[in-house]
PDB file of N, CA and C in Angstrom:
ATOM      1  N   UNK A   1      79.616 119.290  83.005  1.00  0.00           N
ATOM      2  CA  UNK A   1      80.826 120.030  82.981  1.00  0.00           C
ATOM      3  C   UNK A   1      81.879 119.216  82.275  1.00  0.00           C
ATOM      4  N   UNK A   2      82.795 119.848  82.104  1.00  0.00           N
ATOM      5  CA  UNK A   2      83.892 119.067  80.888  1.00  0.00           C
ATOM      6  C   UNK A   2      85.363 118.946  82.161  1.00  0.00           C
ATOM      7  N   UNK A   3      85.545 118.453  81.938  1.00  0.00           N
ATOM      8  CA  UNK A   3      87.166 117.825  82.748  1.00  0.00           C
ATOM      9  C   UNK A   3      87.849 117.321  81.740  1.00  0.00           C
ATOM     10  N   UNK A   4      89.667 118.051  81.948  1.00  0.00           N
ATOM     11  CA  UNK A   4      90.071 117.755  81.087  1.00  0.00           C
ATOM     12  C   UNK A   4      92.026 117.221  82.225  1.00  0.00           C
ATOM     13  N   UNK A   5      92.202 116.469  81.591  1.00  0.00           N
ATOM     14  CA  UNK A   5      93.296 115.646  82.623  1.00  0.00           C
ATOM     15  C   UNK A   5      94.993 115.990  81.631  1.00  0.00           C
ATOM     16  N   UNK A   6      96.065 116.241  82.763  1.00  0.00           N
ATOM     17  CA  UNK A   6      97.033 116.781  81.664  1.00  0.00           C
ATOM     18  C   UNK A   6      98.285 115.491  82.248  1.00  0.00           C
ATOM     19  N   UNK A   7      99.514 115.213  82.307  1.00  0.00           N
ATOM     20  CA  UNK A   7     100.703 114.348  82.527  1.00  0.00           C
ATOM     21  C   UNK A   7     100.116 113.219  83.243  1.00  0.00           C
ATOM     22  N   UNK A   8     100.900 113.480  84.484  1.00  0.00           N
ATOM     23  CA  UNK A   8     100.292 111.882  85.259  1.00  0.00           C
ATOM     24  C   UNK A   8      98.708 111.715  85.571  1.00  0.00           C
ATOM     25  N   UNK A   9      97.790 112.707  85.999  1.00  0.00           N
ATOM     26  CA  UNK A   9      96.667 112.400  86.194  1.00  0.00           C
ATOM     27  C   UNK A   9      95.837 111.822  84.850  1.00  0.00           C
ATOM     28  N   UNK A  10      96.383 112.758  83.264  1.00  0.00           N
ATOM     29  CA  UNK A  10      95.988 111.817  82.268  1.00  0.00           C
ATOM     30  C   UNK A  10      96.288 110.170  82.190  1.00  0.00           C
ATOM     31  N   UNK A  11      97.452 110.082  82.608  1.00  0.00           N
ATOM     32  CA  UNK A  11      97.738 108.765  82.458  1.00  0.00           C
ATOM     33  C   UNK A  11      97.072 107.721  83.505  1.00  0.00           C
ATOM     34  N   UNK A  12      96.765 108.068  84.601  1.00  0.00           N
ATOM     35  CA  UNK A  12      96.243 107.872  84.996  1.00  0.00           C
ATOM     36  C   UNK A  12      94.736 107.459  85.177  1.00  0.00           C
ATOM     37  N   UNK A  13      94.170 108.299  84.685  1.00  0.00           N
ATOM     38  CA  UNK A  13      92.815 108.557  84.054  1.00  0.00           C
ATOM     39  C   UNK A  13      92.448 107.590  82.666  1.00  0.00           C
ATOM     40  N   UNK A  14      93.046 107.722  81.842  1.00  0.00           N
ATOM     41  CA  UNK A  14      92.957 107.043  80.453  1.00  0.00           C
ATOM     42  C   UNK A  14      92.831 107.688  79.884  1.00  0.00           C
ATOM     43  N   UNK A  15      92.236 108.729  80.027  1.00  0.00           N
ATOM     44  CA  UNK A  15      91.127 109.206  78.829  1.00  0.00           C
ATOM     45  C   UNK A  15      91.778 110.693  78.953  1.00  0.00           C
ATOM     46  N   UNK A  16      92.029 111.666  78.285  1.00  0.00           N
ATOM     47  CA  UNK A  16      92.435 113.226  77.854  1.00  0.00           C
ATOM     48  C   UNK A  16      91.301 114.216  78.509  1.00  0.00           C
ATOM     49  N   UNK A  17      90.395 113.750  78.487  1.00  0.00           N
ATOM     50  CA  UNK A  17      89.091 114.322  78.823  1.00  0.00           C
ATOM     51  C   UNK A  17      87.685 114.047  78.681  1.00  0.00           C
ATOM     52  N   UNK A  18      86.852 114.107  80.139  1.00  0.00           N
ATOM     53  CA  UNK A  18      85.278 113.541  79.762  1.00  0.00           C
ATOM     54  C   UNK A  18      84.255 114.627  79.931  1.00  0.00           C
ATOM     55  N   UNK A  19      83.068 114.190  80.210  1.00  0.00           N
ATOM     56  CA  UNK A  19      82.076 115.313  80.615  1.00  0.00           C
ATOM     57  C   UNK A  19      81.498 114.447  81.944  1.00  0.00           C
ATOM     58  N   UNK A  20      81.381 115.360  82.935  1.00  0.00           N
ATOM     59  CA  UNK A  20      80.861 114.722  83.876  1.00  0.00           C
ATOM     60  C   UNK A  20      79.991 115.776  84.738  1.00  0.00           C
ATOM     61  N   UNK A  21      78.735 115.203  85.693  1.00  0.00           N
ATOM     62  CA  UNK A  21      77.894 115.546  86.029  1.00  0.00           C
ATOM     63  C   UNK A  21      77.917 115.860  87.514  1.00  0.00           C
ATOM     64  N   UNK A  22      78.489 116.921  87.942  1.00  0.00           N
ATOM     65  CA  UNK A  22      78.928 117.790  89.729  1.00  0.00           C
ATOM     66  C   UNK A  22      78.322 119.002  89.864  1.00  0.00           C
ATOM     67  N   UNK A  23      78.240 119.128  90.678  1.00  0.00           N
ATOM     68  CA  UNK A  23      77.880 120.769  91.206  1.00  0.00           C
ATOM     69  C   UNK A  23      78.983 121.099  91.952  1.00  0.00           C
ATOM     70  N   UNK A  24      79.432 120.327  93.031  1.00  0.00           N
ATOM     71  CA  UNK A  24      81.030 120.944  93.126  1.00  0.00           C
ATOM     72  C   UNK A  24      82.068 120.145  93.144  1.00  0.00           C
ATOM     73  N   UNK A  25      83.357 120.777  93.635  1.00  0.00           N
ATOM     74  CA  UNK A  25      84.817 119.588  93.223  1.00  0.00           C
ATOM     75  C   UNK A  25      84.762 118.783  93.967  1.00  0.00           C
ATOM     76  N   UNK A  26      84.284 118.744  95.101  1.00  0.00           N
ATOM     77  CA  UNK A  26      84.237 117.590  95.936  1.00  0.00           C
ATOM     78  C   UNK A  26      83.223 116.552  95.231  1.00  0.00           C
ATOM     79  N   UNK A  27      82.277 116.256  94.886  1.00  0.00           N
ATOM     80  CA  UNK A  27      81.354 115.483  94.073  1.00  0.00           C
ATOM     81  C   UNK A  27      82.058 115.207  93.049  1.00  0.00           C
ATOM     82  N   UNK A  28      82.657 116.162  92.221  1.00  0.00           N
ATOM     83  CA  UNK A  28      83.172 115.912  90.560  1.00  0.00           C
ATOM     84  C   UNK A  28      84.807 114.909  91.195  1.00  0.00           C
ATOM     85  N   UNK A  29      84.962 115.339  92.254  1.00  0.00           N
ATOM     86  CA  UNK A  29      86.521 114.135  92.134  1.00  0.00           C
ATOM     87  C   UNK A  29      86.191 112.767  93.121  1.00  0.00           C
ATOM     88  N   UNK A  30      84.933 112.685  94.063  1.00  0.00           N
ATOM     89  CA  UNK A  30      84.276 111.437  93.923  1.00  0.00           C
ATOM     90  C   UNK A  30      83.382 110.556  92.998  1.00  0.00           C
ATOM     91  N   UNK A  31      83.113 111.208  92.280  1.00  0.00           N
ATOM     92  CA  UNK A  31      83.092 110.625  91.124  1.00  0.00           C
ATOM     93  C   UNK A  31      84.082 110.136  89.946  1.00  0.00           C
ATOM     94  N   UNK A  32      85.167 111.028  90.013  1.00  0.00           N
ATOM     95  CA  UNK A  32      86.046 110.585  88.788  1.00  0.00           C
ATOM     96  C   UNK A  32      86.774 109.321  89.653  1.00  0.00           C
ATOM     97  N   UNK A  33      86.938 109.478  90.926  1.00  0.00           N
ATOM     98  CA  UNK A  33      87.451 108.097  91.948  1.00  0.00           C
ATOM     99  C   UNK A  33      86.568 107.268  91.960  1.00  0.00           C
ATOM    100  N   UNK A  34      85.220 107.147  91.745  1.00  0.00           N
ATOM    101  CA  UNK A  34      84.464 106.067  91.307  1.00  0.00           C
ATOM    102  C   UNK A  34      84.465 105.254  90.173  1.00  0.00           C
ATOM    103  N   UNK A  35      84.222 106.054  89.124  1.00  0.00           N
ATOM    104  CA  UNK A  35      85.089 105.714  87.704  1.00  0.00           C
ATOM    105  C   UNK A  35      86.720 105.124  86.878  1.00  0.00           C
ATOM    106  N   UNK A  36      87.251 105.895  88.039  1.00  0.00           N
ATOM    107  CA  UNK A  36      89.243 105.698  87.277  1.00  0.00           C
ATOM    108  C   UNK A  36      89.425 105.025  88.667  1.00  0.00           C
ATOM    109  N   UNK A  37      89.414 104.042  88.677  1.00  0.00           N
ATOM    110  CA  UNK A  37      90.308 103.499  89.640  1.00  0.00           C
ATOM    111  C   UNK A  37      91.646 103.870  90.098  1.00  0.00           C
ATOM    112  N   UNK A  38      92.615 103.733  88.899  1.00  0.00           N
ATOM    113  CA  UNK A  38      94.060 104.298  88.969  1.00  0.00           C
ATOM    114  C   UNK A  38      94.090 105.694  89.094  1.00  0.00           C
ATOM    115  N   UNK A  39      93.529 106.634  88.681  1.00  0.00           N
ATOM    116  CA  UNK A  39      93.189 108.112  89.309  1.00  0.00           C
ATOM    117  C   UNK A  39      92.644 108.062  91.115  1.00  0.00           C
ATOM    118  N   UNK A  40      91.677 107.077  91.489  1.00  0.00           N
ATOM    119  CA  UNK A  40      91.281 107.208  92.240  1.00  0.00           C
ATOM    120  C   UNK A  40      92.578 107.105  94.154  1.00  0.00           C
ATOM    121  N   UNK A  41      93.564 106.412  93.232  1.00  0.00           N
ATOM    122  CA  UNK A  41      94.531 106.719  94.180  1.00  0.00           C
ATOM    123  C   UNK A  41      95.364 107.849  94.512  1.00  0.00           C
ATOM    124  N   UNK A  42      95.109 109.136  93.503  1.00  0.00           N
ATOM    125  CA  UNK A  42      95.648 110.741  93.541  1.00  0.00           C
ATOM    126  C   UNK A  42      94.268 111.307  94.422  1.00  0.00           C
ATOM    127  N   UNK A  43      93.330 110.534  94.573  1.00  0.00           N
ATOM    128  CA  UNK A  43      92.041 111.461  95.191  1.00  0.00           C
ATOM    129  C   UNK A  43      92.020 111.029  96.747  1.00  0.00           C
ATOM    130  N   UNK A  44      92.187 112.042  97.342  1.00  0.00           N
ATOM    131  CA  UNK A  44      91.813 111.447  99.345  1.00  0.00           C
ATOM    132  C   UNK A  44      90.649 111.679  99.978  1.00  0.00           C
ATOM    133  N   UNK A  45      89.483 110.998  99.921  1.00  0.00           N
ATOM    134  CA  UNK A  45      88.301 111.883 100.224  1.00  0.00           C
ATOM    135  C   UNK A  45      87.325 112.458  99.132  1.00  0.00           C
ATOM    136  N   UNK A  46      87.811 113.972  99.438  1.00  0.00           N
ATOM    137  CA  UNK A  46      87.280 115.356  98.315  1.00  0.00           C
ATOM    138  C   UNK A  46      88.054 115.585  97.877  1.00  0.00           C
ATOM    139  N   UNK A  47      89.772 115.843  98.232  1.00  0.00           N
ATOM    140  CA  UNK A  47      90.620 116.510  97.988  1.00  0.00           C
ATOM    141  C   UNK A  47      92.091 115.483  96.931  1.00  0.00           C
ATOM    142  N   UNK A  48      91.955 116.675  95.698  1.00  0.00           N
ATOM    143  CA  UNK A  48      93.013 116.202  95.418  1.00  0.00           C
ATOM    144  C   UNK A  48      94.536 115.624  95.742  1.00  0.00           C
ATOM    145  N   UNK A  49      95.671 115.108  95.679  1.00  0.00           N
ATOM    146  CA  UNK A  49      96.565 114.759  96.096  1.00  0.00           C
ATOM    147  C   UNK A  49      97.343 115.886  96.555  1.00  0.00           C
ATOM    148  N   UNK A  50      98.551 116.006  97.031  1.00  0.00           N
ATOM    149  CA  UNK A  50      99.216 117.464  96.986  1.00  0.00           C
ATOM    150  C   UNK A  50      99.837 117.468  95.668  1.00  0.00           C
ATOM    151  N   UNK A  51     100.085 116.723  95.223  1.00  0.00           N
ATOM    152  CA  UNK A  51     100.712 116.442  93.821  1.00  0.00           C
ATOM    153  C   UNK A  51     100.052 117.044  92.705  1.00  0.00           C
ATOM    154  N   UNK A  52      98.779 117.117  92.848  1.00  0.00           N
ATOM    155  CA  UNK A  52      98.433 117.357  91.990  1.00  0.00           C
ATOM    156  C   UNK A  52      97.081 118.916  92.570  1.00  0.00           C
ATOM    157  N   UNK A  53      97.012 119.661  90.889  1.00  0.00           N
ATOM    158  CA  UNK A  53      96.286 120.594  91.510  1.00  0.00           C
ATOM    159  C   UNK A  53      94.671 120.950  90.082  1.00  0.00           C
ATOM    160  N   UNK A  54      94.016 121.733  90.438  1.00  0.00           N
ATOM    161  CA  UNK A  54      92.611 121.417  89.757  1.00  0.00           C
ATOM    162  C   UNK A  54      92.561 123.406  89.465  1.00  0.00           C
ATOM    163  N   UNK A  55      92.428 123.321  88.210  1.00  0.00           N
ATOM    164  CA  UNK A  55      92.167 124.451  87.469  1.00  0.00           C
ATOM    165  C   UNK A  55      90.779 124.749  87.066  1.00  0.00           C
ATOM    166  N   UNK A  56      90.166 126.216  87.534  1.00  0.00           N
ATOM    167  CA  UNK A  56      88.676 126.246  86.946  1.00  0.00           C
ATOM    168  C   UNK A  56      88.597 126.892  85.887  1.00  0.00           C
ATOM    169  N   UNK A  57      88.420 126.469  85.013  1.00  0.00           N
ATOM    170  CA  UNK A  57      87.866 127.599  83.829  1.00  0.00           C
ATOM    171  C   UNK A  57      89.098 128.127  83.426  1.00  0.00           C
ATOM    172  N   UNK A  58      90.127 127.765  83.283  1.00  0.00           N
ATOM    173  CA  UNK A  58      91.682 128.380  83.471  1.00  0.00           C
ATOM    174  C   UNK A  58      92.451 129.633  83.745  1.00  0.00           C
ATOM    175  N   UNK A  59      91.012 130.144  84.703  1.00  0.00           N
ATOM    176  CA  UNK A  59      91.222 131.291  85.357  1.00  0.00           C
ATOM    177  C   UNK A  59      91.954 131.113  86.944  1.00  0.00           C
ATOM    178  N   UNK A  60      91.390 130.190  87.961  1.00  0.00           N
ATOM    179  CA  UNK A  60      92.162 130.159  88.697  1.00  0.00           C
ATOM    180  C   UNK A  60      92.498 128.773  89.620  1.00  0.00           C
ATOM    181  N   UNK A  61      93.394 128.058  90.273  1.00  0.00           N
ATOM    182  CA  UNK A  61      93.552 127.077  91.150  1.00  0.00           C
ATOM    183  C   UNK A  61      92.297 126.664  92.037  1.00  0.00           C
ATOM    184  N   UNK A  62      91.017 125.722  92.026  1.00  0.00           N
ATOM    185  CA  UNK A  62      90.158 125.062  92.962  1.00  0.00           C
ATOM    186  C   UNK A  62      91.138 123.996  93.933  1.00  0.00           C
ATOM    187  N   UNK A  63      90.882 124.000  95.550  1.00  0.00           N
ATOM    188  CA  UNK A  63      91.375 123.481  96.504  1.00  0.00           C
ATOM    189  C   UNK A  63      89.868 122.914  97.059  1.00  0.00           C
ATOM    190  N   UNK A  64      89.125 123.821  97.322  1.00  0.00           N
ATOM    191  CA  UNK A  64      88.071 123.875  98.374  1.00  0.00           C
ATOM    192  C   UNK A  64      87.268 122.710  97.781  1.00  0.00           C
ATOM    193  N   UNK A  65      86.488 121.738  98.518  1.00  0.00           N
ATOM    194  CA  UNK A  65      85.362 120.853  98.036  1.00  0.00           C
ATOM    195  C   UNK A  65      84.323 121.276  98.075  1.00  0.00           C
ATOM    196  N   UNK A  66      84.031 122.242  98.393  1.00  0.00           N
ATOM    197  CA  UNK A  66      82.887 123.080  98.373  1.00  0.00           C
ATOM    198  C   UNK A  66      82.831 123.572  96.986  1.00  0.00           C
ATOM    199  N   UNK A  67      84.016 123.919  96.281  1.00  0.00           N
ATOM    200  CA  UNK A  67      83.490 124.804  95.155  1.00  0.00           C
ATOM    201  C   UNK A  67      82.592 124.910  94.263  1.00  0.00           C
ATOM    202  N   UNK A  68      81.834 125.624  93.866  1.00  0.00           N
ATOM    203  CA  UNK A  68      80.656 125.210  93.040  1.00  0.00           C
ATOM    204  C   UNK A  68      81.073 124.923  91.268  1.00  0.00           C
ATOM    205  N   UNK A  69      80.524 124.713  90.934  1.00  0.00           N
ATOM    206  CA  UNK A  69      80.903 124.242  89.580  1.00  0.00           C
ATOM    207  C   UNK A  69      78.899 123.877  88.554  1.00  0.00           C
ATOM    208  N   UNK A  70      79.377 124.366  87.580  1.00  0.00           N
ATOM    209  CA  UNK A  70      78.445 124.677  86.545  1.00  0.00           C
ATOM    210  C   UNK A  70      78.446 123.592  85.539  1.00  0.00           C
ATOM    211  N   UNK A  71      77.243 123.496  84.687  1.00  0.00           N
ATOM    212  CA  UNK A  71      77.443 122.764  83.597  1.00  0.00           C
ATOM    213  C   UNK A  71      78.622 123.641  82.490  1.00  0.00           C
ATOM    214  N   UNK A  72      78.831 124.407  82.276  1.00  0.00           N
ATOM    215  CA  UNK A  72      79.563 125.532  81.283  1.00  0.00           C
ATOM    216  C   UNK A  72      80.790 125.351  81.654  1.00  0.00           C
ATOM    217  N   UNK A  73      81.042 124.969  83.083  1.00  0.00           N
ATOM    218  CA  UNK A  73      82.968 124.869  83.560  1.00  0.00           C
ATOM    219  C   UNK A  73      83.635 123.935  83.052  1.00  0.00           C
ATOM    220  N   UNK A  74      84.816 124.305  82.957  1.00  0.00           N
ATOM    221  CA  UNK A  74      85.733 123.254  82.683  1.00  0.00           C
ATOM    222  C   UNK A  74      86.662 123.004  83.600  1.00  0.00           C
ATOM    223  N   UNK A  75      86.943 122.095  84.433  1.00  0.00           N
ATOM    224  CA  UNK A  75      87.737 121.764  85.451  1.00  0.00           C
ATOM    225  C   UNK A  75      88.930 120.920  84.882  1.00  0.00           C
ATOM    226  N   UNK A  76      90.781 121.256  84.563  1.00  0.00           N
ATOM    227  CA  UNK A  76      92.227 121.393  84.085  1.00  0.00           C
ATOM    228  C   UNK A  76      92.386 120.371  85.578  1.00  0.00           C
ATOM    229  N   UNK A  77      92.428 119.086  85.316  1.00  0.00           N
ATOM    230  CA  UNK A  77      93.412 118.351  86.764  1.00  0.00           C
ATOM    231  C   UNK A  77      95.198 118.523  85.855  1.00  0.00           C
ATOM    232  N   UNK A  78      95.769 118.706  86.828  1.00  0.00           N
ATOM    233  CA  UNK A  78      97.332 118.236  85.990  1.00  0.00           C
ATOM    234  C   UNK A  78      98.123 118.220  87.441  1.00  0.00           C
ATOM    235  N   UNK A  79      99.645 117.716  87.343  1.00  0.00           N
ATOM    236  CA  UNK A  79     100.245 117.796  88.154  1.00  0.00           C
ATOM    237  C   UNK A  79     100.895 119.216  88.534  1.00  0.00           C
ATOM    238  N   UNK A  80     100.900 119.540  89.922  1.00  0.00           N
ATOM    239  CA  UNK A  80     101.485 120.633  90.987  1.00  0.00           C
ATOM    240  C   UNK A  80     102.743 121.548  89.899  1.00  0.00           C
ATOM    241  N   UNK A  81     103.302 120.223  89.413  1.00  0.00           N
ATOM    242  CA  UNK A  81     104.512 120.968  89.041  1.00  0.00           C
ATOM    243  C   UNK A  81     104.520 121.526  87.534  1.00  0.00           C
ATOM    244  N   UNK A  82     103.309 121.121  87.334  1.00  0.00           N
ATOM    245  CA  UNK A  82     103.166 121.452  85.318  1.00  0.00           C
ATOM    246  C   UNK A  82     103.005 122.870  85.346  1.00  0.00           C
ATOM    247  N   UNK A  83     102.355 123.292  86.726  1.00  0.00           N
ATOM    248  CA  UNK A  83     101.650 124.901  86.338  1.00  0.00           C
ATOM    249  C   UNK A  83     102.802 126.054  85.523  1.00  0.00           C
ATOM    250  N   UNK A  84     103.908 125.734  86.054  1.00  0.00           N
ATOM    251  CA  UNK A  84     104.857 126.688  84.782  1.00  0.00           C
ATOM    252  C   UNK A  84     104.705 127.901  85.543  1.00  0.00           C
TER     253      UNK A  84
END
């Protein structure tokens, strides 16, 4: 799946965007907290920060760690307040 990181979680992150290997958000953001250290302090657990929120496919807001997620998805991290 493709992840793509927008303001502080990019900066955070380093990188604009990677491809990474989840079946759901809970897996895909223990993993990116395995990887980004400095990201890994926006991650609690499964769950993103409140600060920040996780877009699927840029159809709608993921919360749940359950969610399932595909090789074909693209999972939008950015901050709470970017959504506009």
């Amino acid at each position: 799946m493709h992840v793509e990181f927008l303001g502080v979680p990019r900066e955070r992150a380093g990188v604009a965007e990677l491809d990474v290997q989840a079946d759901t958000l809970g897996r895909l953001l223990g993993t990116l907290a395995a990887q980004m250290p400095a990201l890994a302090e926006l991650i609690a657990v499964d769950r993103l920060h409140p600060s920040l929120v996780a877009s699927l496919n840029g159809d709608r807001f993921i919360s749940d760690p359950g969610t399932p997620l595909g090789d074909d998805d693209c999972v939008l991290i950015l901050s709470a307040d970017a959504g506009g």
